[in-house]
Protein backbone atom coordinates (compact mmCIF):
# COMPACT_ATOMS: atom_id res chain seq x y z
CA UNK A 1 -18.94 25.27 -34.35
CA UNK A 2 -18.00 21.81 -35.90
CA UNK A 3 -20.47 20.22 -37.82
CA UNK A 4 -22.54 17.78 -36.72
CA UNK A 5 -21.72 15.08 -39.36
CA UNK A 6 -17.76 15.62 -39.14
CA UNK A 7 -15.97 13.38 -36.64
CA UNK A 8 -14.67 14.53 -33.11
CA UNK A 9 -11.96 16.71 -33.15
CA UNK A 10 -9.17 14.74 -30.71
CA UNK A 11 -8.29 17.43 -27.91
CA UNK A 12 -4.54 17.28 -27.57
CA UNK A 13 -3.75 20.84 -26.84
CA UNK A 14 -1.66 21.30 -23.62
CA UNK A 15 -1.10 17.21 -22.88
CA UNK A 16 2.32 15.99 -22.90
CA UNK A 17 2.31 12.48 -23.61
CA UNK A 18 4.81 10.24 -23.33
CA UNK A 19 6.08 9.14 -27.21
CA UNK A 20 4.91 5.44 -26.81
CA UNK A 21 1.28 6.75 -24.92
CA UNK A 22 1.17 9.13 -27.83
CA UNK A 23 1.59 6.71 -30.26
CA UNK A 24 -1.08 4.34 -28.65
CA UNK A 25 -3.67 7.03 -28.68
CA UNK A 26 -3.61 8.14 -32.04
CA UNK A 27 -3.82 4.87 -32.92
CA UNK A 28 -6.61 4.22 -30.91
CA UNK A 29 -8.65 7.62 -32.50
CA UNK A 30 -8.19 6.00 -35.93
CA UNK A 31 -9.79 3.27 -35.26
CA UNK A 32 -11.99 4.91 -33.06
CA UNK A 33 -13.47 6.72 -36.46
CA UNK A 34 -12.98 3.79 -38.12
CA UNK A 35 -15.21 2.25 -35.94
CA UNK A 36 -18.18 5.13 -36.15
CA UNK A 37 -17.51 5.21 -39.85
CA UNK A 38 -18.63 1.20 -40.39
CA UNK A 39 -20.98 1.00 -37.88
CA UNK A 40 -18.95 -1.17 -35.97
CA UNK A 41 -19.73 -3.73 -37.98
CA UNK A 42 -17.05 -6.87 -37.24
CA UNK A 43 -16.17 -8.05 -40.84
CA UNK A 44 -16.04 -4.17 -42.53
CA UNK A 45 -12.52 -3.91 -41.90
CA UNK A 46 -10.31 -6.76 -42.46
CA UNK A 47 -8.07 -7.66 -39.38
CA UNK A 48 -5.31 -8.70 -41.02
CA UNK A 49 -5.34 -5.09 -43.33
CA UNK A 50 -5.68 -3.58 -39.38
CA UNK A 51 -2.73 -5.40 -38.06
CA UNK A 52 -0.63 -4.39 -41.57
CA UNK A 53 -1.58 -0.25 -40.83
CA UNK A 54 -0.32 -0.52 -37.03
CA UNK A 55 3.30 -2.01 -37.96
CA UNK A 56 3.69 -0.05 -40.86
CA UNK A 57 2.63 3.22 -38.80
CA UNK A 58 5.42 1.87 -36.10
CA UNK A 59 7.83 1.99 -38.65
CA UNK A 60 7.09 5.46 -39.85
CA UNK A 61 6.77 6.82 -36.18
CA UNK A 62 9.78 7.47 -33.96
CA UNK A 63 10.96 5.53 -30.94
CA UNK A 64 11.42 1.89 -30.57
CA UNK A 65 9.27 -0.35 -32.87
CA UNK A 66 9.64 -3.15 -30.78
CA UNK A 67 9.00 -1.50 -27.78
CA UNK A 68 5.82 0.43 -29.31
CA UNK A 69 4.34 -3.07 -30.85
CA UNK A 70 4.28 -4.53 -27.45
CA UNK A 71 2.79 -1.30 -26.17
CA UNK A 72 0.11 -2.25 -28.26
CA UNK A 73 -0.44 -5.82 -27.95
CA UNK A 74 1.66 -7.32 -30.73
CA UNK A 75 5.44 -8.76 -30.92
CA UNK A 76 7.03 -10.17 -34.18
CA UNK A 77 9.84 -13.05 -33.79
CA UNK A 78 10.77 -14.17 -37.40
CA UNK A 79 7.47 -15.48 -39.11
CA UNK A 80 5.39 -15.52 -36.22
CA UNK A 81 3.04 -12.84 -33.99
CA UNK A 82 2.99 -13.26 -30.80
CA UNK A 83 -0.72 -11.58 -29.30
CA UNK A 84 -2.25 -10.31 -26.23
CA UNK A 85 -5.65 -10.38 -27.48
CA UNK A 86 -6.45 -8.06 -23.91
CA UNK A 87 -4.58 -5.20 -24.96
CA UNK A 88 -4.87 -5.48 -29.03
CA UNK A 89 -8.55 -5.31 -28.44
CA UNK A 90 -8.39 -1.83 -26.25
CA UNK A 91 -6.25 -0.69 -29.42
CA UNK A 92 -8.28 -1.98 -32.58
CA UNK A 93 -11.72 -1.40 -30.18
CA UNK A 94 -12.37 -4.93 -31.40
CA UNK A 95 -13.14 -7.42 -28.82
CA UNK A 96 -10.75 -10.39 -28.05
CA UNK A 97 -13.65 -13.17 -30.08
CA UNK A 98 -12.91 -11.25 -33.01
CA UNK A 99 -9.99 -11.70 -32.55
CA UNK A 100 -9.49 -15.26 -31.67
CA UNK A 101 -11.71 -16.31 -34.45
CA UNK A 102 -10.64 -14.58 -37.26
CA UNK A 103 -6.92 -15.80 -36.76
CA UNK A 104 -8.35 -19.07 -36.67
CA UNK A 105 -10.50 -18.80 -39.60
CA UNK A 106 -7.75 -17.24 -41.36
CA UNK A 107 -5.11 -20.37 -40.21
CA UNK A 108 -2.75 -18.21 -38.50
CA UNK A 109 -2.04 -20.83 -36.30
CA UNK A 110 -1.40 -21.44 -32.78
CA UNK A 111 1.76 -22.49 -31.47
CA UNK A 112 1.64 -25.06 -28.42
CA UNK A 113 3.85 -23.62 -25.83
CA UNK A 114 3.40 -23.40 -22.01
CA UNK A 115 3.59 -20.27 -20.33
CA UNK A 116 7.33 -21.38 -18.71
CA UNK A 117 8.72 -22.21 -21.89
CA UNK A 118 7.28 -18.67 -23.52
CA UNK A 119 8.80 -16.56 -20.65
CA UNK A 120 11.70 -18.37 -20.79
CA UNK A 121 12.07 -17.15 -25.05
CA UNK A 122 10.56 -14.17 -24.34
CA UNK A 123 11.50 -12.93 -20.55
CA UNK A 124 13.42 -10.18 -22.11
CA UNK A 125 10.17 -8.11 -23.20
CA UNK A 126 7.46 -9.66 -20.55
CA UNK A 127 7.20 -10.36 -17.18
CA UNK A 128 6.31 -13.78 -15.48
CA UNK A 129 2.95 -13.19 -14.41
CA UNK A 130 2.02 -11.32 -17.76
CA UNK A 131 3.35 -14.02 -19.83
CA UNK A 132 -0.06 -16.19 -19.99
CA UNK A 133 -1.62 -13.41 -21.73
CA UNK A 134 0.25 -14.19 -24.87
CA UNK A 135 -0.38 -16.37 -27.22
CA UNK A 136 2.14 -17.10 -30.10
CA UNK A 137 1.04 -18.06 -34.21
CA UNK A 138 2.43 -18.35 -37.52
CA UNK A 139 2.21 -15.76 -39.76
CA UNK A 140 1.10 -17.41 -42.85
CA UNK A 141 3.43 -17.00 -45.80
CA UNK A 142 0.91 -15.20 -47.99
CA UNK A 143 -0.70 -12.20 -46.40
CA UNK A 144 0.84 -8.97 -46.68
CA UNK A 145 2.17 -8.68 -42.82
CA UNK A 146 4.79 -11.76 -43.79
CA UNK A 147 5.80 -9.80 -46.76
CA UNK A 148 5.84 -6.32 -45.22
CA UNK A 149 7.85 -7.18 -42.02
CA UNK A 150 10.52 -9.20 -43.80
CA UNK A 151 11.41 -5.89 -45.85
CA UNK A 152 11.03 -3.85 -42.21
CA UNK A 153 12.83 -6.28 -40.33
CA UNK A 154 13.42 -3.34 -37.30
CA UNK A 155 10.23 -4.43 -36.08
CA UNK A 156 11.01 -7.86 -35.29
CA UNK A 157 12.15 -8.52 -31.50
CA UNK A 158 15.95 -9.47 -32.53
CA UNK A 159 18.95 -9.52 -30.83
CA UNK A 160 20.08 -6.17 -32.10
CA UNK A 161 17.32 -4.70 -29.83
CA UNK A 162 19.52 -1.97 -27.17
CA UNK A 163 18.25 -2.74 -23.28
CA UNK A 164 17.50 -6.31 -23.76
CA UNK A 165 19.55 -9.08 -22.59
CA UNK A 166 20.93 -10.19 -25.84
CA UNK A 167 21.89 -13.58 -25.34
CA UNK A 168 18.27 -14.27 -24.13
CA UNK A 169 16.99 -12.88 -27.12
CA UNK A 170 19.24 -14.90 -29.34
CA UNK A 171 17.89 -18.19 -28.07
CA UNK A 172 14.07 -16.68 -28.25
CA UNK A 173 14.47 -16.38 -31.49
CA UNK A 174 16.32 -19.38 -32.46
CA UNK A 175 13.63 -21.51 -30.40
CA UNK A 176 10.66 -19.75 -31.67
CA UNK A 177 11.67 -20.02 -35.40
CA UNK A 178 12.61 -23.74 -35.03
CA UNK A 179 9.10 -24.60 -34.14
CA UNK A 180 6.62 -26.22 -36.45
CA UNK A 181 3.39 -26.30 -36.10
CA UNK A 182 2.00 -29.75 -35.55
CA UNK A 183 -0.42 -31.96 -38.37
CA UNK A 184 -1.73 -34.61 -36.22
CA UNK A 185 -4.72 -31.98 -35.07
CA UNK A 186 -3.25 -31.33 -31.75
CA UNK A 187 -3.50 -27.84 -30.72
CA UNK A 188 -0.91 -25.92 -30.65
CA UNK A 189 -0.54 13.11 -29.62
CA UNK A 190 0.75 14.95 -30.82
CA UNK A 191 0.19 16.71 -34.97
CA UNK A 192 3.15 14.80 -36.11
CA UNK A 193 1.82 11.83 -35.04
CA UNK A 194 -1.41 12.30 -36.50
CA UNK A 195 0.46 13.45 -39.95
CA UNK A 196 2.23 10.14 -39.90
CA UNK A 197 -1.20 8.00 -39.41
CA UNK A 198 -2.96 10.01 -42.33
CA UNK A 199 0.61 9.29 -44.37
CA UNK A 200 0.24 5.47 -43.77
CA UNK A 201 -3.03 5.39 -44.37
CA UNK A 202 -2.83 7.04 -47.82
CA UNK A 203 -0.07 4.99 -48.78
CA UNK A 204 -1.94 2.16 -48.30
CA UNK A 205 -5.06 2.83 -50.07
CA UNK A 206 -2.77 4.16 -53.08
């Protein structure tokens, strides 16, 4: 029998996932824990620290980072994250105030678009009615993410990204990086998988 004070067990035996769902889930049991483990308290785990352990487990899982990111809620373009606070939420069991207001407490600003113009950069990865779900900010130049994903640039959304329509993506990118953010005030599973979280995570309390 397990003991009481030890954390659930995930049952994976016999389900065959596939590798993106897999991915998603053990994601979701870590924070899960993590979760239990704090209380659920909002501020005892930094967001930004929670955003830095998802891309750097992408990058040490299989499959397509880009493809698994979005999966999750989360696609990089250059210096800026673009968010759909519905499905990060489900993933960090956060809520989508959280969120919100600690990316705008933090200044990772918000970058006016309309939903036309952001299908139109990023129609390659989302569809037209999904697109007003996403919201697009700047990665400020100091946190950790900035620095982290400009020395693992295969998980930015680039136009060396196999299935997408690369001249689309070539002028998402050039659009999304030329944009500057206004001053005038205006707004803007498997055991491997498992192994691989508990890798990540020990690398980055080391």
């Amino acid at each position: 029998m397990q003991p009481e004070n030890d954390p659930p067990t995930p049952i994976m035996d016999n389900i065959t996932l596939p590798q993106d769902m897999l991915v998603v889930v053990v994601i979701r049991q870590y924070f899960g824990m993590l979760r239990a483990e704090k209380g659920h308290k909002p501020d005892a785990s930094p967001l930004e620290l929670e955003l830095l352990l998802i891309v750097k487990f992408i990058v040490a899982s299989d499959g397509n980072p880009v493809e698994l990111l979005r999966n999750i809620g989360i696609i990089l373009v250059g210096d800026k994250i673009v968010i759909n606070c519905g499905l990060l939420k489900d993933t960090l069991l956060s809520s989508r105030s959280r969120i919100n207001n600690t990316l705008n407490k933090l200044k990772w600003d918000i970058i006016p678009m309309g939903n036309n113009d952001k299908w139109t950069l990023l129609k390659p990865l989302l569809d037209r009615s999904d697109v007003r779900n996403w919201s697009i900010r700047q990665i400020p130049a100091q946190t950790q993410l900035y620095r982290y994903i400009q020395e693992n640039p295969q998980v930015l959304f680039s136009d060396g990204q196999p299935g997408f329509n690369n001249e689309q993506i070539a002028l998402a990118i050039d659009s999304i990086n030329n944009i500057t953010i206004p001053t005038d005030g205006t707004q803007p599973g498997g055991l491997a998988e498992a192994h691989v979280m508990q890798e990540v995570i020990q690398k980055d309390n080391d």
